[in-house]
Each structure stands twice: as C-alpha cells, then as structure tokens.
PDB file of N, CA and C in Angstrom:
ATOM      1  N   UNK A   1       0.836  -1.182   0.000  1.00  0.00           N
ATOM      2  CA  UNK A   1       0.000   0.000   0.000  1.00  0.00           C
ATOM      3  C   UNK A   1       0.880   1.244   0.000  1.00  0.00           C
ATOM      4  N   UNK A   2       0.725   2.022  -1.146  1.00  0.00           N
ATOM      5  CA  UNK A   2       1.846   3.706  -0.899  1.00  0.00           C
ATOM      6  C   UNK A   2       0.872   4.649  -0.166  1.00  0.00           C
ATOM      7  N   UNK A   3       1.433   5.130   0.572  1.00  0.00           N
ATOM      8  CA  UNK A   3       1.054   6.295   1.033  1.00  0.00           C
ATOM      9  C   UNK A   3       1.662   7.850   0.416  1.00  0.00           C
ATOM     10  N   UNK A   4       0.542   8.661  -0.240  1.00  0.00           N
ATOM     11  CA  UNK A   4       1.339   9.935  -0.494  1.00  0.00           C
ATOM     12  C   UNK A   4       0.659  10.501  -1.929  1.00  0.00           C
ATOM     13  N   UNK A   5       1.171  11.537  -2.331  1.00  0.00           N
ATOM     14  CA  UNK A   5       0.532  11.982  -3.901  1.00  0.00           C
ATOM     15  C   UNK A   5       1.257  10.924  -4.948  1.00  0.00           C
ATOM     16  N   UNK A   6      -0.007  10.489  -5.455  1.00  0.00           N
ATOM     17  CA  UNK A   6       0.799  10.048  -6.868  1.00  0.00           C
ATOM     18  C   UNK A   6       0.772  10.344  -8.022  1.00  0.00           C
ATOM     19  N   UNK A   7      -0.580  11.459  -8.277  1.00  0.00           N
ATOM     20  CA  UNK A   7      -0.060  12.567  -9.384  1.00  0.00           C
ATOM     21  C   UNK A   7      -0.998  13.909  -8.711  1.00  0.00           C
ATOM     22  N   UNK A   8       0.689  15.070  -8.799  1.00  0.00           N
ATOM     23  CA  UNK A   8       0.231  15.681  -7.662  1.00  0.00           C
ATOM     24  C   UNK A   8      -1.174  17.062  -8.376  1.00  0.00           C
ATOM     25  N   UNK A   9      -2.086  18.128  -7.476  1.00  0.00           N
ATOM     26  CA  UNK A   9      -2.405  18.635  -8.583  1.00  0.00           C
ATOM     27  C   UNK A   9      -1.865  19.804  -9.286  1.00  0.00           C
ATOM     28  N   UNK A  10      -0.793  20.452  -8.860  1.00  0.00           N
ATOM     29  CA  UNK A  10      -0.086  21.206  -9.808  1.00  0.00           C
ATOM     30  C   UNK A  10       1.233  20.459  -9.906  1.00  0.00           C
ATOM     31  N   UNK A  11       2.354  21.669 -10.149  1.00  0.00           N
ATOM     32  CA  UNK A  11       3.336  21.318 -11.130  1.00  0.00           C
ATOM     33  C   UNK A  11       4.385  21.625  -9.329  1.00  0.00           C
ATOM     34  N   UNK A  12       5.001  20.087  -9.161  1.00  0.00           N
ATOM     35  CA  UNK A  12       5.860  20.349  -7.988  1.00  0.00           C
ATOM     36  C   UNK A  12       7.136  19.514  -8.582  1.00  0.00           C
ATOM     37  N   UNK A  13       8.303  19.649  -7.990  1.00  0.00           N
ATOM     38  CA  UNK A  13       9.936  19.357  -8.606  1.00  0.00           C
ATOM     39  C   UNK A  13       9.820  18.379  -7.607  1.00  0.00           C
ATOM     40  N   UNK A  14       9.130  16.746  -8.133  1.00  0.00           N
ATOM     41  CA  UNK A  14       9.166  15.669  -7.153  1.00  0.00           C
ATOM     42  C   UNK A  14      10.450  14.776  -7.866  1.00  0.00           C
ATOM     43  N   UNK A  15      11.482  14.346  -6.391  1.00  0.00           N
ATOM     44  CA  UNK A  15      12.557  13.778  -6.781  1.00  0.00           C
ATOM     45  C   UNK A  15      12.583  12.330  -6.699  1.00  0.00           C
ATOM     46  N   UNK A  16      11.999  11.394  -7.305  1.00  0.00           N
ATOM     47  CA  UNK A  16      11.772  10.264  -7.133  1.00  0.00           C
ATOM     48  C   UNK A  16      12.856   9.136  -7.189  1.00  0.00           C
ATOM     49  N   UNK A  17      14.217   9.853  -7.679  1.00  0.00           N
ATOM     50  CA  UNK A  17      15.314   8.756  -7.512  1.00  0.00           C
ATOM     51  C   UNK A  17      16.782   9.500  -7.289  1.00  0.00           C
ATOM     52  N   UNK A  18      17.909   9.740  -6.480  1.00  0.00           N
ATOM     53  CA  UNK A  18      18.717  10.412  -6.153  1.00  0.00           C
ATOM     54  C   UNK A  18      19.333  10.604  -7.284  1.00  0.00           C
ATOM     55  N   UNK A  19      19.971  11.935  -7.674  1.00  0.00           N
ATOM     56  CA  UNK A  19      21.446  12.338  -8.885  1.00  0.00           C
ATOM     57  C   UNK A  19      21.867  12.971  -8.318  1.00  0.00           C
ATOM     58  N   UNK A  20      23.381  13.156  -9.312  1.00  0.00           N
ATOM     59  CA  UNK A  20      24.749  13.953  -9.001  1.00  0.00           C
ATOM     60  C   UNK A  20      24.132  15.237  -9.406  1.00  0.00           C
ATOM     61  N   UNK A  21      24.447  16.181  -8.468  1.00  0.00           N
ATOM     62  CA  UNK A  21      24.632  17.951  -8.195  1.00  0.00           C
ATOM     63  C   UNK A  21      25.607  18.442  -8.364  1.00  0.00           C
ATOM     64  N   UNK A  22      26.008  19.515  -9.078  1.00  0.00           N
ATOM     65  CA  UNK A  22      27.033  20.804  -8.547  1.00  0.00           C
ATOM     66  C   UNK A  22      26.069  21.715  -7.683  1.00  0.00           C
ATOM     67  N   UNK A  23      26.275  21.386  -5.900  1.00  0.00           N
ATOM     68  CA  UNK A  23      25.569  22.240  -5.550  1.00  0.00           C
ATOM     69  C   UNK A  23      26.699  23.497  -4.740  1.00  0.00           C
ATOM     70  N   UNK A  24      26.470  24.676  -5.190  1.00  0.00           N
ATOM     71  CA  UNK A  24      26.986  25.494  -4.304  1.00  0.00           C
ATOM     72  C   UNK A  24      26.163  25.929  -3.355  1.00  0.00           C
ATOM     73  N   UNK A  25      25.257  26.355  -2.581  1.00  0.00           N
ATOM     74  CA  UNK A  25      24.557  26.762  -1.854  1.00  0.00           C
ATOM     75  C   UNK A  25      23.751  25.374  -1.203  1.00  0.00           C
ATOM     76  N   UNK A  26      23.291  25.703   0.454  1.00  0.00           N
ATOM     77  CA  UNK A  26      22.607  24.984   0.732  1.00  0.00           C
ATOM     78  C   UNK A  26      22.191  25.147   2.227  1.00  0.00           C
ATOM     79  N   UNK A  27      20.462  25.272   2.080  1.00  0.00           N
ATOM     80  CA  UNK A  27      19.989  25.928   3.657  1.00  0.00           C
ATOM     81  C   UNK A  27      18.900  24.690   4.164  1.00  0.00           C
ATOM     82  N   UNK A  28      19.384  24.709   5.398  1.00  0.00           N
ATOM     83  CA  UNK A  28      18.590  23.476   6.042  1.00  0.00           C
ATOM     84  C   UNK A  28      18.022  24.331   7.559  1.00  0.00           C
ATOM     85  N   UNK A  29      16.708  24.733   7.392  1.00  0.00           N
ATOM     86  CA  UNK A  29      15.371  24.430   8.416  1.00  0.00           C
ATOM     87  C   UNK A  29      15.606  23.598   9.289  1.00  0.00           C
ATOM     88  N   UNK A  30      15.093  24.025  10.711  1.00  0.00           N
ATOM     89  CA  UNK A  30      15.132  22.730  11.754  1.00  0.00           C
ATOM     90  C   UNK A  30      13.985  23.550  12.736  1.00  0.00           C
ATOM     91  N   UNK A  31      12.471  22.883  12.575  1.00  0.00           N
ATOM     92  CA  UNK A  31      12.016  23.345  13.610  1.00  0.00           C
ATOM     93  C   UNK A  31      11.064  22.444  14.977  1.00  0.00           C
ATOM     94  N   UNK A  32      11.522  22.996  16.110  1.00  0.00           N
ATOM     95  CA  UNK A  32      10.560  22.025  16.749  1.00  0.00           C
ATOM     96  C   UNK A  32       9.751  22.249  17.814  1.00  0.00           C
ATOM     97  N   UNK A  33       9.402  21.602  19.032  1.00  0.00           N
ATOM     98  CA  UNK A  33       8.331  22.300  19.785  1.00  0.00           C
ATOM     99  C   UNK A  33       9.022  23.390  20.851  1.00  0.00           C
ATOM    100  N   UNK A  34       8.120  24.000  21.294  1.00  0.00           N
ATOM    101  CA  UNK A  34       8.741  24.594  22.430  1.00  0.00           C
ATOM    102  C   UNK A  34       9.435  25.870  22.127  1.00  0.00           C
ATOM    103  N   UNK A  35       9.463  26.399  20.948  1.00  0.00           N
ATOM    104  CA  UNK A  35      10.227  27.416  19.954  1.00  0.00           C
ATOM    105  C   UNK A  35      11.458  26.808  19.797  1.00  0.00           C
ATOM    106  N   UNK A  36      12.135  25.654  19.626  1.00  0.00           N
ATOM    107  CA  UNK A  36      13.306  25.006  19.248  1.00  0.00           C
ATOM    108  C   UNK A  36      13.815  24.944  17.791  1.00  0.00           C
ATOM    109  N   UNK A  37      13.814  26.348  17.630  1.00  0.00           N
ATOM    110  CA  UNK A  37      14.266  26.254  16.187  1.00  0.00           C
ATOM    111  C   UNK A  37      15.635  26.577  15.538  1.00  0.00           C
ATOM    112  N   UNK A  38      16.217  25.890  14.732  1.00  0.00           N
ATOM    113  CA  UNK A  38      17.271  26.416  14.266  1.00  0.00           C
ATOM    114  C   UNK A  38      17.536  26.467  12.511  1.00  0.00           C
ATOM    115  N   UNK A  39      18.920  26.966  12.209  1.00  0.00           N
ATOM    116  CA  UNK A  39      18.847  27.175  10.726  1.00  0.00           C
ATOM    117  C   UNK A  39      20.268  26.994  10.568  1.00  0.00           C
ATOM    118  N   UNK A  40      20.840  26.680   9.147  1.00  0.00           N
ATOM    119  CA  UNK A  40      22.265  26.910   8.770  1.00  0.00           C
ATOM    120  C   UNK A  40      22.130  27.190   7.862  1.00  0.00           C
ATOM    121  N   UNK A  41      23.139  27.906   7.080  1.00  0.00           N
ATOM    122  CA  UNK A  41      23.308  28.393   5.645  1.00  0.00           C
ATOM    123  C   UNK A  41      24.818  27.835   5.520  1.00  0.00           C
ATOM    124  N   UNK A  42      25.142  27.105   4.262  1.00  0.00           N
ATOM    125  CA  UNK A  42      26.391  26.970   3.832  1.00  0.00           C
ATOM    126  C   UNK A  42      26.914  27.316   2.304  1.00  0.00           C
ATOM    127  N   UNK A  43      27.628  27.667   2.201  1.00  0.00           N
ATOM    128  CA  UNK A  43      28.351  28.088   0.583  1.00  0.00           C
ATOM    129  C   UNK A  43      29.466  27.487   0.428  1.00  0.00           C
ATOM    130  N   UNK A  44      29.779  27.517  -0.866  1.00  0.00           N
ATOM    131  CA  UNK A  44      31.312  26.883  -1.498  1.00  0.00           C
ATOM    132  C   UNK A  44      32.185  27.880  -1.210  1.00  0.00           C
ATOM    133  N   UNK A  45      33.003  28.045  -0.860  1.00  0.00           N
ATOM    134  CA  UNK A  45      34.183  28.713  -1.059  1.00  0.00           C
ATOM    135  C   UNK A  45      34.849  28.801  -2.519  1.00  0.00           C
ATOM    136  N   UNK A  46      35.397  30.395  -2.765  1.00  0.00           N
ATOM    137  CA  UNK A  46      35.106  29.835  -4.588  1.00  0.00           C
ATOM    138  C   UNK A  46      37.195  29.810  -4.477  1.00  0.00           C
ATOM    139  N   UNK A  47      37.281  29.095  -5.640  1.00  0.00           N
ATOM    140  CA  UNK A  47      39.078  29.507  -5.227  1.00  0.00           C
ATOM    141  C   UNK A  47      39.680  30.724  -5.951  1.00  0.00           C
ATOM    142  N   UNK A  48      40.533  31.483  -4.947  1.00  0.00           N
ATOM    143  CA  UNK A  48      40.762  32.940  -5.782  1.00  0.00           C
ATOM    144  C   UNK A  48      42.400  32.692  -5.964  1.00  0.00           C
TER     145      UNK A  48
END
C-alpha cells in the first residue's frame, strides 16, 4: 500500500530517484516544539 501523492495537482519538482549535483549553496530548516528552532546556511568557497 503507498502512502502519499501520486499525481500531484499542480506542477511540484518531485525527486523520485537520487542524482549527481554541482551544488553550491545549501539551507537546512530545523524546527521544533517549544520554539526550538534552528537554521544553517552553507556556501562553497570559490578559489581565488
């Protein structure tokens, strides 16, 4: 039995099997009860 959308009704960027990235940027959300929230932001370092 799946649980979840299986065709969703608009147009969403669903990733249904992992690939290779060039990712430079990347922000990760963390929230939880109690106001326990946190955040990070990370970047590439570019080479100069």
């Amino acid at each position: 039995m799946l649980v979840g959308l299986k065709v969703p009704e608009f147009d969403l960027n669903l990733v249904p099997i992992a690939s290779e990235a060039n990712i430079e940027q990347a922000l990760c959300l963390g929230f939880g009860f109690g106001g326990q929230n946190t955040m990070i932001a990370l970047r590439k370092l570019k080479d100069y």
